[in-house]
N, C-alpha and C. Protein backbone atom coordinates (compact mmCIF):
# COMPACT_ATOMS: atom_id res chain seq x y z
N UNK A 1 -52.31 109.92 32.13
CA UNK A 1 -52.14 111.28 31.59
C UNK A 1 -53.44 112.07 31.71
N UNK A 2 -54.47 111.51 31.52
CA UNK A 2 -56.18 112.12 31.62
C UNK A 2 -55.72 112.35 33.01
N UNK A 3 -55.65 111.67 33.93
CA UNK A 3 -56.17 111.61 35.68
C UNK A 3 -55.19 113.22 35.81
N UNK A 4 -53.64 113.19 35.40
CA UNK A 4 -52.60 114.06 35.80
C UNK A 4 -53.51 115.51 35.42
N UNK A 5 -53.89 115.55 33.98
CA UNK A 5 -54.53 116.65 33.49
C UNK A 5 -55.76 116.83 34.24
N UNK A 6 -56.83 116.12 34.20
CA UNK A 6 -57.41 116.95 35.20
C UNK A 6 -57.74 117.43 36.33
N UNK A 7 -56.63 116.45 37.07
CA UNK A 7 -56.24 116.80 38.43
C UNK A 7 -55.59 118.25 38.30
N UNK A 8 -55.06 119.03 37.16
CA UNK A 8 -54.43 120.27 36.99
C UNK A 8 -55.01 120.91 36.88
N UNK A 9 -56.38 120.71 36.09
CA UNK A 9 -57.62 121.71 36.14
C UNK A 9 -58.09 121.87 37.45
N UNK A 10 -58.34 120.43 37.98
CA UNK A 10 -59.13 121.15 39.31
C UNK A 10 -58.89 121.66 40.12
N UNK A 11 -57.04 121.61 40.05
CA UNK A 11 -56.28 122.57 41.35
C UNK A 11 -56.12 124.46 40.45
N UNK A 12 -55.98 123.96 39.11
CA UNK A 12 -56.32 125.72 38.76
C UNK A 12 -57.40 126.18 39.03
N UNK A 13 -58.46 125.45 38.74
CA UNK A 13 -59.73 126.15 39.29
C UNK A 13 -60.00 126.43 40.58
N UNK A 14 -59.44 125.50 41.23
CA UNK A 14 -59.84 125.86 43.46
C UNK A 14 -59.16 127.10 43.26
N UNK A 15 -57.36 127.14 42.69
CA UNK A 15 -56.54 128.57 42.87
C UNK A 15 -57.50 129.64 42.29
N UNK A 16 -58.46 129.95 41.69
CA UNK A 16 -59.21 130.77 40.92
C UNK A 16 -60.22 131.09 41.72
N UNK A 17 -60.88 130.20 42.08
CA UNK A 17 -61.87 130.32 42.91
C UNK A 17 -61.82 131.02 44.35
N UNK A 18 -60.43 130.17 44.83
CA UNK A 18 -60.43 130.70 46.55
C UNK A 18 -59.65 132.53 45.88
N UNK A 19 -58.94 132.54 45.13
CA UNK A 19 -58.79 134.20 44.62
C UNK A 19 -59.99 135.29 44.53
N UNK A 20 -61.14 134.52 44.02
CA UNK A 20 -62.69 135.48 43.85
C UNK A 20 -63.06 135.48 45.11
N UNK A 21 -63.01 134.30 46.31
CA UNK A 21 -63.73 134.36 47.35
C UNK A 21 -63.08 135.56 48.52
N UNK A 22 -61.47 135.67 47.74
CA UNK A 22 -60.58 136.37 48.72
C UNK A 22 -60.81 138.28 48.62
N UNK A 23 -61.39 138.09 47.29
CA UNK A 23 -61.56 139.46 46.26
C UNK A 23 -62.90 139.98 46.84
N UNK A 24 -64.06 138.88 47.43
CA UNK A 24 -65.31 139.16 47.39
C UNK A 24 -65.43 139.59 48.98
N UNK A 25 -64.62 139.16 49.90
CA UNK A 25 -64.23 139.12 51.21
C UNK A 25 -63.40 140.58 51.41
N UNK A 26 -62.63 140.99 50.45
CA UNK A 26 -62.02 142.54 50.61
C UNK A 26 -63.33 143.57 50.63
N UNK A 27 -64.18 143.18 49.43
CA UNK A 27 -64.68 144.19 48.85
C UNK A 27 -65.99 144.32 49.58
N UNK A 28 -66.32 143.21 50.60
CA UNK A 28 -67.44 143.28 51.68
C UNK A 28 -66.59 144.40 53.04
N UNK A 29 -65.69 143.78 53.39
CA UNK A 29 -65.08 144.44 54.35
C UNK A 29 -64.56 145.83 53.88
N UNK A 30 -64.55 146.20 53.01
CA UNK A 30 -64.84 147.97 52.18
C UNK A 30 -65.82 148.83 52.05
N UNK A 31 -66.99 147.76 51.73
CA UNK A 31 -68.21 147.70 51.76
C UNK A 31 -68.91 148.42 53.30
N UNK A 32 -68.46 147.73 54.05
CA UNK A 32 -68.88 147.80 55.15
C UNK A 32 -68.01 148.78 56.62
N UNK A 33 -66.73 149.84 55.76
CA UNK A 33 -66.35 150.34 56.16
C UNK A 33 -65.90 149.79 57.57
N UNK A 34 -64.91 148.67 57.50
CA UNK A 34 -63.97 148.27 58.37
C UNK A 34 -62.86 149.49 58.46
N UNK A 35 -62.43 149.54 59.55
CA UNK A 35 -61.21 150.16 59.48
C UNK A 35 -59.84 149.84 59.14
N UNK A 36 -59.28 150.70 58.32
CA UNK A 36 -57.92 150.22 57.46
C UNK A 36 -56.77 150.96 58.21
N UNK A 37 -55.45 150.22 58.24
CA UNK A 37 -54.46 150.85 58.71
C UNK A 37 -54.14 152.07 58.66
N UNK A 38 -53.59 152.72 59.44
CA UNK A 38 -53.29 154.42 58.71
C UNK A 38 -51.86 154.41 59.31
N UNK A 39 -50.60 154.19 58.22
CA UNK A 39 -49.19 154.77 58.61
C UNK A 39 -48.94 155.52 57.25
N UNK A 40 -47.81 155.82 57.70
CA UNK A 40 -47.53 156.32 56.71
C UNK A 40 -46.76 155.69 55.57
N UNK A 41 -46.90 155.70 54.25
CA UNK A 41 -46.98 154.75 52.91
C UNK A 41 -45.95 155.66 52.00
N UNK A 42 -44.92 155.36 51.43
CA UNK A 42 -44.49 155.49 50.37
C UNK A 42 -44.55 155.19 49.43
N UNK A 43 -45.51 155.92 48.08
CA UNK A 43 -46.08 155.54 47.39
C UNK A 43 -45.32 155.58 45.90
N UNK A 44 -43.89 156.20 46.40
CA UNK A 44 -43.43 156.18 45.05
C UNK A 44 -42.09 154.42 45.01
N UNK A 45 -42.66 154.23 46.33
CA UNK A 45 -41.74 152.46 46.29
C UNK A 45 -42.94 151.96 46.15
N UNK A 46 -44.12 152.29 46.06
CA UNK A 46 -45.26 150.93 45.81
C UNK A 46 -45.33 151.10 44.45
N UNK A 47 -44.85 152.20 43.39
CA UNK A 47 -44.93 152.06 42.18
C UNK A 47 -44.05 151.31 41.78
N UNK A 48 -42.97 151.38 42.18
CA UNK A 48 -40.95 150.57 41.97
C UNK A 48 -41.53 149.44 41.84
N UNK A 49 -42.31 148.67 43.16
CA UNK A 49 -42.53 147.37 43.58
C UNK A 49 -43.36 147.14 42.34
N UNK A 50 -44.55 147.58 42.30
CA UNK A 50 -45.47 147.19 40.82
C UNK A 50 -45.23 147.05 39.84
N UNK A 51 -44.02 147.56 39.59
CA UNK A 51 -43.49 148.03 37.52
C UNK A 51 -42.79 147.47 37.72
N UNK A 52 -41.98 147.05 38.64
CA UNK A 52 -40.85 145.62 39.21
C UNK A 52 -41.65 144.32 38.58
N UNK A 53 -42.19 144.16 39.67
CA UNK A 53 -43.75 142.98 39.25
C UNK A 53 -43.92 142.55 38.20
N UNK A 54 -44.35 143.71 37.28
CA UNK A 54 -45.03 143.70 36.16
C UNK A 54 -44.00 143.01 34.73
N UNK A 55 -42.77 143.96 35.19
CA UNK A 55 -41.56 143.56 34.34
C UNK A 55 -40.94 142.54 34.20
N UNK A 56 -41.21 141.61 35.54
CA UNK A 56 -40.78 140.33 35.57
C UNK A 56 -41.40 139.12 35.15
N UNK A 57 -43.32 139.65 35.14
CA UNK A 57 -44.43 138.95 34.74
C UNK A 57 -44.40 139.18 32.49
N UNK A 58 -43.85 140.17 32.31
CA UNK A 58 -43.54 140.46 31.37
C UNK A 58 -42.79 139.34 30.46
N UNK A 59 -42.43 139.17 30.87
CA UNK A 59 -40.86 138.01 30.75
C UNK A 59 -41.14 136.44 30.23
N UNK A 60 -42.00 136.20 31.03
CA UNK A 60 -42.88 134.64 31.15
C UNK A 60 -44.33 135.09 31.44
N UNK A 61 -45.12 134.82 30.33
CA UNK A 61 -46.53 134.32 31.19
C UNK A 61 -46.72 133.15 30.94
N UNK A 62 -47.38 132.57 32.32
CA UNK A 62 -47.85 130.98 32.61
C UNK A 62 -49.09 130.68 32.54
N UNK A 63 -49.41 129.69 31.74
CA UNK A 63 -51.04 129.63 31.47
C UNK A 63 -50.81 128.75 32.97
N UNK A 64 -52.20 129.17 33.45
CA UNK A 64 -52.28 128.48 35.42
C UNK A 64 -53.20 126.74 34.94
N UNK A 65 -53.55 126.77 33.27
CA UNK A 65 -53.92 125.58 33.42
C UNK A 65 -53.35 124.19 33.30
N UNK A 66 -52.07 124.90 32.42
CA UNK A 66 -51.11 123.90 31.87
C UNK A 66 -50.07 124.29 33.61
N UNK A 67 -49.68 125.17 33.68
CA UNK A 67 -48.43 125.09 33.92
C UNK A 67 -47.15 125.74 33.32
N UNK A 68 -47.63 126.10 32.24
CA UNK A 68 -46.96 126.02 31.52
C UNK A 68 -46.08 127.49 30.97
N UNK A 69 -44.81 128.12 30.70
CA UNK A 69 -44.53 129.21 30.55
C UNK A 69 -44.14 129.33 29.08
N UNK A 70 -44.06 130.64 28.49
CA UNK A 70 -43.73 131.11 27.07
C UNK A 70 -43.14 132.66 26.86
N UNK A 71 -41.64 132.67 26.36
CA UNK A 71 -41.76 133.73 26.73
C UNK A 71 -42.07 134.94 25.64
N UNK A 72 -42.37 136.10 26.29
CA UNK A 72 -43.36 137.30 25.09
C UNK A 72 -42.51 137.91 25.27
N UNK A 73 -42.93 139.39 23.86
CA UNK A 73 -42.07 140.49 24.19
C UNK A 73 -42.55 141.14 25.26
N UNK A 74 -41.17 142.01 25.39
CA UNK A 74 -41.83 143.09 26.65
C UNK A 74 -42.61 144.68 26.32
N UNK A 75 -43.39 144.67 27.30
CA UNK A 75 -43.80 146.07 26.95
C UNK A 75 -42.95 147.17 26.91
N UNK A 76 -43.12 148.36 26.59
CA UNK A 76 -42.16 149.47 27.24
C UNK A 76 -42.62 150.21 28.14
N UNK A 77 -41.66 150.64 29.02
CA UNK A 77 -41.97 150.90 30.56
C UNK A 77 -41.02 152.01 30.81
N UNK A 78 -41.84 152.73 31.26
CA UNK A 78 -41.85 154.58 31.43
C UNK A 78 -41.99 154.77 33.03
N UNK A 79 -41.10 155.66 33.34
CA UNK A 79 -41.81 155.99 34.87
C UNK A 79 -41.62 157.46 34.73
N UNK A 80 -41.98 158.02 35.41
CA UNK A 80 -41.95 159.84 35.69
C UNK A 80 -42.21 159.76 37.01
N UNK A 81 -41.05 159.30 38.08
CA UNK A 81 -41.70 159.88 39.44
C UNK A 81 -40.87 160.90 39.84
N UNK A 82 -41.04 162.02 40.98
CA UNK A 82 -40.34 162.78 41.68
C UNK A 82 -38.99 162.24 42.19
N UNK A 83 -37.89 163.38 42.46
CA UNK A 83 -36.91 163.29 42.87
C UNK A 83 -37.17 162.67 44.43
N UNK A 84 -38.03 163.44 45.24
CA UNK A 84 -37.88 163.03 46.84
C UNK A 84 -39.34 161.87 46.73
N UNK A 85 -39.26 160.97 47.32
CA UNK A 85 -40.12 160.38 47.96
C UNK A 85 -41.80 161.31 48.38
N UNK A 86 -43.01 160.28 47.22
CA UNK A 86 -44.40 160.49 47.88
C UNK A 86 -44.64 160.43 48.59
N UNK A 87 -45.34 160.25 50.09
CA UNK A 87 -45.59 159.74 51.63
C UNK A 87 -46.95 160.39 51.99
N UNK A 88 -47.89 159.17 51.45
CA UNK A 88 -49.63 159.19 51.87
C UNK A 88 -49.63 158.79 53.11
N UNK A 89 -50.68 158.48 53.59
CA UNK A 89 -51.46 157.94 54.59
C UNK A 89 -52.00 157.21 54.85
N UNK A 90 -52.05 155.84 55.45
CA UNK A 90 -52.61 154.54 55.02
C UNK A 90 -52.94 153.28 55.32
N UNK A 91 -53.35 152.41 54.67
CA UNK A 91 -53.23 151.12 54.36
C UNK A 91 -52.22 150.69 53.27
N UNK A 92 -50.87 150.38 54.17
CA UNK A 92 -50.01 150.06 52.88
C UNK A 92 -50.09 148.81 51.97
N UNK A 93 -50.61 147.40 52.42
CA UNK A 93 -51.02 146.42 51.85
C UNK A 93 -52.07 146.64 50.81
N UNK A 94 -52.92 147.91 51.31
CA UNK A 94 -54.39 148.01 50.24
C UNK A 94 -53.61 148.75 49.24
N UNK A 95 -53.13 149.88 49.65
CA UNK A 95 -52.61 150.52 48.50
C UNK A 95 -51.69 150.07 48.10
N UNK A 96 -50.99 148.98 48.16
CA UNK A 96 -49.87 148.34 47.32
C UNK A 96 -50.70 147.48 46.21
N UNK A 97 -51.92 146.52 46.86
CA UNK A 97 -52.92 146.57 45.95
C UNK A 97 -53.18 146.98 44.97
N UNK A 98 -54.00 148.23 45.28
CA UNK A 98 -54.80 149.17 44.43
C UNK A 98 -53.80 149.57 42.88
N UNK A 99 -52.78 149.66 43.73
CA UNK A 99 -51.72 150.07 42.63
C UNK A 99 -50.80 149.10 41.85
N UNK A 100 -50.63 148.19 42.13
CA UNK A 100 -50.82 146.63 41.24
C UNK A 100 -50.97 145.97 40.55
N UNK A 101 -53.11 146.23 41.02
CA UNK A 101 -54.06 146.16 39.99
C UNK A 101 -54.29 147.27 38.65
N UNK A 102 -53.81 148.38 39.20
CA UNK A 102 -53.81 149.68 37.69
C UNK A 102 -52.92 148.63 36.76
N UNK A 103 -50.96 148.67 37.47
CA UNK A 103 -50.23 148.31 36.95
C UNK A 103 -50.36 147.00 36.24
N UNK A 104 -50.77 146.16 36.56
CA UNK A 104 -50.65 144.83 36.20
C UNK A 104 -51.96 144.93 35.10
N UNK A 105 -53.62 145.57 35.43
CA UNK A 105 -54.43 145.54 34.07
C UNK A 105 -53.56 146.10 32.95
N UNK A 106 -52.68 147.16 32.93
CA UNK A 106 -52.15 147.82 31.72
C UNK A 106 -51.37 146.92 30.67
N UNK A 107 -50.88 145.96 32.03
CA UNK A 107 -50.15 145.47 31.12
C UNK A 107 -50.82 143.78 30.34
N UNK A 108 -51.51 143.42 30.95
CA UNK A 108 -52.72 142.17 30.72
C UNK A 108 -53.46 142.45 29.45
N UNK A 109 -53.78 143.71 28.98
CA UNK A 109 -54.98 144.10 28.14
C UNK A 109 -54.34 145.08 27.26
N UNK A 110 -53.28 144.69 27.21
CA UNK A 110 -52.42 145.47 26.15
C UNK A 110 -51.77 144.80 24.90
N UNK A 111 -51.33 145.43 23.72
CA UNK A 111 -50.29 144.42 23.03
C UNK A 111 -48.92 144.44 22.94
N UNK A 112 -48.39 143.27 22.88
CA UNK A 112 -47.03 143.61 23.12
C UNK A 112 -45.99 144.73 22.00
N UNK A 113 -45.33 145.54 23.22
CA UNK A 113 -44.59 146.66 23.13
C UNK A 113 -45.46 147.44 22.97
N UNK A 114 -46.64 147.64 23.78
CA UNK A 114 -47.56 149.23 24.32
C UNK A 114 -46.71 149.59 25.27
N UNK A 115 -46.34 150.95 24.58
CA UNK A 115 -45.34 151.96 25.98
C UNK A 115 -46.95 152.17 27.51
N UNK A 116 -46.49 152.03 28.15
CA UNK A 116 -46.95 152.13 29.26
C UNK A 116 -46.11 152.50 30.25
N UNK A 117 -46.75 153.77 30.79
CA UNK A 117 -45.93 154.96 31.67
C UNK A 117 -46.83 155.38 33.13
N UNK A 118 -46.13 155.15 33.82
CA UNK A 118 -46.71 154.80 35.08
C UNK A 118 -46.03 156.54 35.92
N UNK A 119 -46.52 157.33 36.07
CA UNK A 119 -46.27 158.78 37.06
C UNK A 119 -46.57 159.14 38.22
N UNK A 120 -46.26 159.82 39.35
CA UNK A 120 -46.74 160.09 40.44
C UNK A 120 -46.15 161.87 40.64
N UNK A 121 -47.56 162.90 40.79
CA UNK A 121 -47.09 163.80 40.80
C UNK A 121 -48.36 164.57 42.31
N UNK A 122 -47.80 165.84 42.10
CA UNK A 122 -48.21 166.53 43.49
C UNK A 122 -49.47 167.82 43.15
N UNK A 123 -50.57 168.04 43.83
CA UNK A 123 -51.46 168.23 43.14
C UNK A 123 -52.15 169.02 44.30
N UNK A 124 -51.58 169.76 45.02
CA UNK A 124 -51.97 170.95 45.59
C UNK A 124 -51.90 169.84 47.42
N UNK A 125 -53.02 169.29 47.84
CA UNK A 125 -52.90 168.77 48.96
C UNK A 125 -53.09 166.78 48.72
N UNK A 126 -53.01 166.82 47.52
CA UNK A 126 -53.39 165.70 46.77
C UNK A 126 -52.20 165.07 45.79
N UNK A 127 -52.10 163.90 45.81
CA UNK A 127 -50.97 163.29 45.07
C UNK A 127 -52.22 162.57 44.07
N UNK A 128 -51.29 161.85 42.51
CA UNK A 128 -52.07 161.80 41.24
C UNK A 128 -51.32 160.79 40.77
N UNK A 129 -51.78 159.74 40.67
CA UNK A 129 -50.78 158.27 39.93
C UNK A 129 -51.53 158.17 38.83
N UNK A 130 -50.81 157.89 38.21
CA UNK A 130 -51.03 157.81 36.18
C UNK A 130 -50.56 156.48 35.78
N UNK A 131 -51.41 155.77 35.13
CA UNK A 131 -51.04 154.93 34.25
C UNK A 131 -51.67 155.06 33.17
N UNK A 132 -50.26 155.12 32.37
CA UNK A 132 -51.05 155.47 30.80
C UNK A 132 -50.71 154.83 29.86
N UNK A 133 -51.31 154.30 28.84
CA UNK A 133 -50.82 153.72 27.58
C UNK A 133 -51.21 154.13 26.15
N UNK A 134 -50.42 153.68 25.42
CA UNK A 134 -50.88 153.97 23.76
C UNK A 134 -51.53 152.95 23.01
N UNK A 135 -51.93 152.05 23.67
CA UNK A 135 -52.14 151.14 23.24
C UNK A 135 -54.04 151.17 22.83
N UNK A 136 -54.75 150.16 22.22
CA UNK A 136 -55.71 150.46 21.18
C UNK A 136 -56.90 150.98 21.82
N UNK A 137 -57.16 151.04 23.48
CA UNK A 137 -58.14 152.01 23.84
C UNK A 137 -58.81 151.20 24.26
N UNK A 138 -60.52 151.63 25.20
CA UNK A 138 -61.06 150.48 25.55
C UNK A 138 -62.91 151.05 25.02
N UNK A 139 -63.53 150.17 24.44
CA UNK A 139 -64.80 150.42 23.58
C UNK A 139 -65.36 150.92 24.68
N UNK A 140 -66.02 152.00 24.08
CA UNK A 140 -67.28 153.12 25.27
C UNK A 140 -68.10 152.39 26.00
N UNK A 141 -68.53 151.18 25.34
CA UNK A 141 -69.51 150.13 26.29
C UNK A 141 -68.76 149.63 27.67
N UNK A 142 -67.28 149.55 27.16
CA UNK A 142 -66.72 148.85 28.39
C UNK A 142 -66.29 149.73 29.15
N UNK A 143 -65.68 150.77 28.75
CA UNK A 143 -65.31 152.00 29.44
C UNK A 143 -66.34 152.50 30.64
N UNK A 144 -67.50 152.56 30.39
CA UNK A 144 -68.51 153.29 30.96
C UNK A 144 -68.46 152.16 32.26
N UNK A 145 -68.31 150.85 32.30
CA UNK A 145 -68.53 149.66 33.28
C UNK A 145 -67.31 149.54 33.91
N UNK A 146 -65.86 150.18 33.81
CA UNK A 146 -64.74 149.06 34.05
C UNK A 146 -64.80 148.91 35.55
N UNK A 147 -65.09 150.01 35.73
CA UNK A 147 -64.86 149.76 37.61
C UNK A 147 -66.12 148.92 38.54
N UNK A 148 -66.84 148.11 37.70
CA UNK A 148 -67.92 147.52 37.55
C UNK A 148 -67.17 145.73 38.34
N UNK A 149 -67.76 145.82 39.36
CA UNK A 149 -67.65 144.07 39.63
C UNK A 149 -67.86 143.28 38.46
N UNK A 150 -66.64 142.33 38.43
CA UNK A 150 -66.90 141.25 37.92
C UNK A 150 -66.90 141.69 36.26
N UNK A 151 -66.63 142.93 35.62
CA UNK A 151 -66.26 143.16 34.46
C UNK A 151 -64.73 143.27 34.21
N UNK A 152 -64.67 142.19 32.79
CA UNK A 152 -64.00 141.54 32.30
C UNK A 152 -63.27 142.18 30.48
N UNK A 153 -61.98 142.80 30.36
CA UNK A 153 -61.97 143.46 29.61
C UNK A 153 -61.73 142.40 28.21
N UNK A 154 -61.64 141.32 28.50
CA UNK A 154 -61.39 140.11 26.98
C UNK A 154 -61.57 138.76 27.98
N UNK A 155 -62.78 138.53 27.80
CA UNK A 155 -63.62 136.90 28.70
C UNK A 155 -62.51 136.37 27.98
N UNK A 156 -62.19 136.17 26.97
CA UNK A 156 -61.30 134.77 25.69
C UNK A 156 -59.85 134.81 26.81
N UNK A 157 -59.66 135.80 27.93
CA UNK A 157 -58.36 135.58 28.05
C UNK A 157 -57.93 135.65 29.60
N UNK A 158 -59.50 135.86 30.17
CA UNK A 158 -59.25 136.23 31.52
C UNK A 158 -59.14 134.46 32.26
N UNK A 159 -59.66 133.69 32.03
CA UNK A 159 -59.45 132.41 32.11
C UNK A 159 -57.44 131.95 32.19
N UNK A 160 -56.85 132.11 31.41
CA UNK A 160 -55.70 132.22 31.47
C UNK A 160 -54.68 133.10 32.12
N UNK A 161 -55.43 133.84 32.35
CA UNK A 161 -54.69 135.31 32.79
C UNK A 161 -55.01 135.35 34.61
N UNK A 162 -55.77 134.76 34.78
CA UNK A 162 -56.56 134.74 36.37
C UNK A 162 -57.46 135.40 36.64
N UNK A 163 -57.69 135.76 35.97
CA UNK A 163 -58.47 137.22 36.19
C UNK A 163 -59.92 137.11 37.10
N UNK A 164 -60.13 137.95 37.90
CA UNK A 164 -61.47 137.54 38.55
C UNK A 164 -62.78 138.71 37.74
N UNK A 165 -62.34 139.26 37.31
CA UNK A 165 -62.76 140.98 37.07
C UNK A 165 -63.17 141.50 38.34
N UNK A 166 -62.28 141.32 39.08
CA UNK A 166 -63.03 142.62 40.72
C UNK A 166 -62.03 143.40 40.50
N UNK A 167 -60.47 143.10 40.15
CA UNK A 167 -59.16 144.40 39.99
C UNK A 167 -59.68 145.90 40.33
N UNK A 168 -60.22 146.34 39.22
CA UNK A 168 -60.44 147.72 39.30
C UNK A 168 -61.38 147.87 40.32
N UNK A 169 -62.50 147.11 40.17
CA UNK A 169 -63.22 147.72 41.44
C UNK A 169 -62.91 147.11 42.71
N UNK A 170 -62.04 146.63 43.02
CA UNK A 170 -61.34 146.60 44.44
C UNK A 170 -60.25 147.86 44.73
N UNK A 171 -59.81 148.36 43.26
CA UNK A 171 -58.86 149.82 43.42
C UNK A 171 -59.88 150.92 43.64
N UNK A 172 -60.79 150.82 43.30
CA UNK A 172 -62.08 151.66 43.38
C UNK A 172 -61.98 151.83 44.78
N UNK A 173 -62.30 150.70 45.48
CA UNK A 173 -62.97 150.60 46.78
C UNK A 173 -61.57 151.26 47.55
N UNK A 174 -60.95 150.67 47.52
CA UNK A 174 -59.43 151.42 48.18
C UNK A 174 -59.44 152.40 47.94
N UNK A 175 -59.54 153.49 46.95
CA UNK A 175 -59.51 154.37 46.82
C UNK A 175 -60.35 155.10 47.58
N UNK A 176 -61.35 154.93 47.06
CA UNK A 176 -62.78 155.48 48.27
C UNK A 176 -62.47 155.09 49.46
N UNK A 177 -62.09 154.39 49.83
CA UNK A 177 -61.50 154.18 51.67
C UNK A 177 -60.60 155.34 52.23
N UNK A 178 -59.99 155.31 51.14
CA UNK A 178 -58.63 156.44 51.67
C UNK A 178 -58.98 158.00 51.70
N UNK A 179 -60.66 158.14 50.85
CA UNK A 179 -60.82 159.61 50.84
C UNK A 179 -60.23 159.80 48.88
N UNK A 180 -60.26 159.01 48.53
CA UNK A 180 -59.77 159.67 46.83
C UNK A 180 -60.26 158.62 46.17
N UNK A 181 -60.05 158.51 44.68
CA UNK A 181 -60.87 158.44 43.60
C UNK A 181 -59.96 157.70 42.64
N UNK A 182 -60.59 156.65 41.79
CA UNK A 182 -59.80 156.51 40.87
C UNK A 182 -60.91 157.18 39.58
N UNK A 183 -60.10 157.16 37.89
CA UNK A 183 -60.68 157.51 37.06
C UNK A 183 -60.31 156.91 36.12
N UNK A 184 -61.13 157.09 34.83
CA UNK A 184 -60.47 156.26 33.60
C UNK A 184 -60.49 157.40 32.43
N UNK A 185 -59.82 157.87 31.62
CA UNK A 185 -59.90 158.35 30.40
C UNK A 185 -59.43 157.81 28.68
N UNK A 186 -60.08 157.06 28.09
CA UNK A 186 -59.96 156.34 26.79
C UNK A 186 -60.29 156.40 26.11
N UNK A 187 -58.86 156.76 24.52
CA UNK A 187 -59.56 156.96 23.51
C UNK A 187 -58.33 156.10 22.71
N UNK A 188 -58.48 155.71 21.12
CA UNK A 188 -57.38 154.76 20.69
C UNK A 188 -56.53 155.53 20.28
N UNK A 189 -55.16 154.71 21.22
CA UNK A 189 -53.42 155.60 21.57
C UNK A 189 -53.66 156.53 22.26
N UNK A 190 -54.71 156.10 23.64
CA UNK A 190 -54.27 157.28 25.12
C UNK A 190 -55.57 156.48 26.04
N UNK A 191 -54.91 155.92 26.39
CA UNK A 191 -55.40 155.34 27.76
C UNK A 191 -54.81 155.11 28.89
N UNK A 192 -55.50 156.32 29.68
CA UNK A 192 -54.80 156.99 31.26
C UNK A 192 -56.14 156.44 32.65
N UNK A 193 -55.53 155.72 33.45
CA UNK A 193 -56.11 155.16 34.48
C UNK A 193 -55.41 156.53 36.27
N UNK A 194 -56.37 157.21 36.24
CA UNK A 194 -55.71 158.21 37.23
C UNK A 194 -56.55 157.91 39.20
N UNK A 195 -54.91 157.52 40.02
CA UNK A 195 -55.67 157.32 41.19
C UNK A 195 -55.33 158.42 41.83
N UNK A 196 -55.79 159.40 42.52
CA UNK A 196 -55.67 160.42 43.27
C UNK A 196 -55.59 160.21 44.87
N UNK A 197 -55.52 160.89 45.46
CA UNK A 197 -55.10 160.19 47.21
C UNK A 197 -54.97 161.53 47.74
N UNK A 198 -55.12 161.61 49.02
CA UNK A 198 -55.20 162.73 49.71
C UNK A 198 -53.32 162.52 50.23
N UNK A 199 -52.95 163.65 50.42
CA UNK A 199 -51.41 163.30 51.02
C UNK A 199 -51.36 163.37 52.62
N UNK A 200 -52.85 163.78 52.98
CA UNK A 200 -52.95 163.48 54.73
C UNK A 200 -53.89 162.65 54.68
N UNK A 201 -54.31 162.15 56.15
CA UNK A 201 -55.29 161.01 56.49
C UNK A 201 -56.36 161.75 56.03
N UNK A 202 -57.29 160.96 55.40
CA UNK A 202 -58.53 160.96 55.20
C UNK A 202 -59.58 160.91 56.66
């Protein structure tokens, strides 16, 4: 039973590890202004796909050390997108990414049943994705860092959770690839994560 168990640790930890090396390998090749795909991206099915994701991760979380699943409540889940279809310019793998990582931190660093409302609206030559929650806000110390490599919004939980802390600043970097920006605005009961995008090639 010892040998089984920590033979489980050491395969959660390689899965953890080769994840940071895979995270650290994006964010060089961003870094270094590789060139990224450019088709054209529908960005209001990469939100579907994410809040899909998220809703199903909702359901069961699995500690990666045990194995093991439990199931939680669910959050509440809001969308506000347009009637016709968004259509950026792109890297659709990065920006399925980028947008993922918003979706999936909101719901990681939240408590259960924080409404969290995910939007996509039109903004002159510029499209505007929103993720927002009510949930308890994030302290000014951390706020000022999030898009910060390797920052970690609760160390006690990122261990369980997978977490590498590159998320945001790999949405960062995508973002800045594409020509747009992400942002953060937080205060307790309104915390809005806003990615902006050009709606032509950058």
């Amino acid at each position: 039973a010892d040998a089984r168990h920590a033979l489980t640790r050491i395969e959660a930890e390689a899965r953890r590890m080769s994840t940071i090396v895979d995270d650290l390998l994006l964010l060089a090749r961003l870094d270094a202004g590789r060139p990224l795909e450019s088709v054209d991206v529908d960005l209001t099915l990469l939100v579907l796909n994410a809040v899909d994701d998220a809703q199903a991760a909702d359901h069961v979380d699995t500690d990666t050390d045990t194995g093991t699943g439990t199931s939680g409540p669910l959050h509440d889940w809001r969308l506000d997108l347009p009637t016709d279809p968004v259509v950026v310019h792109g890297d659709q793998n990065r920006l399925s990414q980028a947008v993922a990582n918003l979706v999936a931190n909101a719901r990681v660093h939240t408590p259960p049943r924080t409404r969290i409302a995910v939007g996509i609206a039109r903004r002159g030559d510029a499209v505007r994705l929103t993720v927002e929650d009510n949930g308890p806000g994030l302290p000014p110390e951390l706020a000022d860092r999030v898009f910060d490599r390797f920052t970690r919004g609760d160390p006690t939980r990122s261990r369980a959770s997978g977490s590498t802390g590159l998320g945001l600043a790999i949405t960062q970097a995508i973002a800045e690839a594409h020509g747009g920006q992400v942002a953060l605005s937080s205060v307790p009961g309104r915390t809005v994560f806003v990615l902006v995008l050009p709606l032509h090639a950058a």
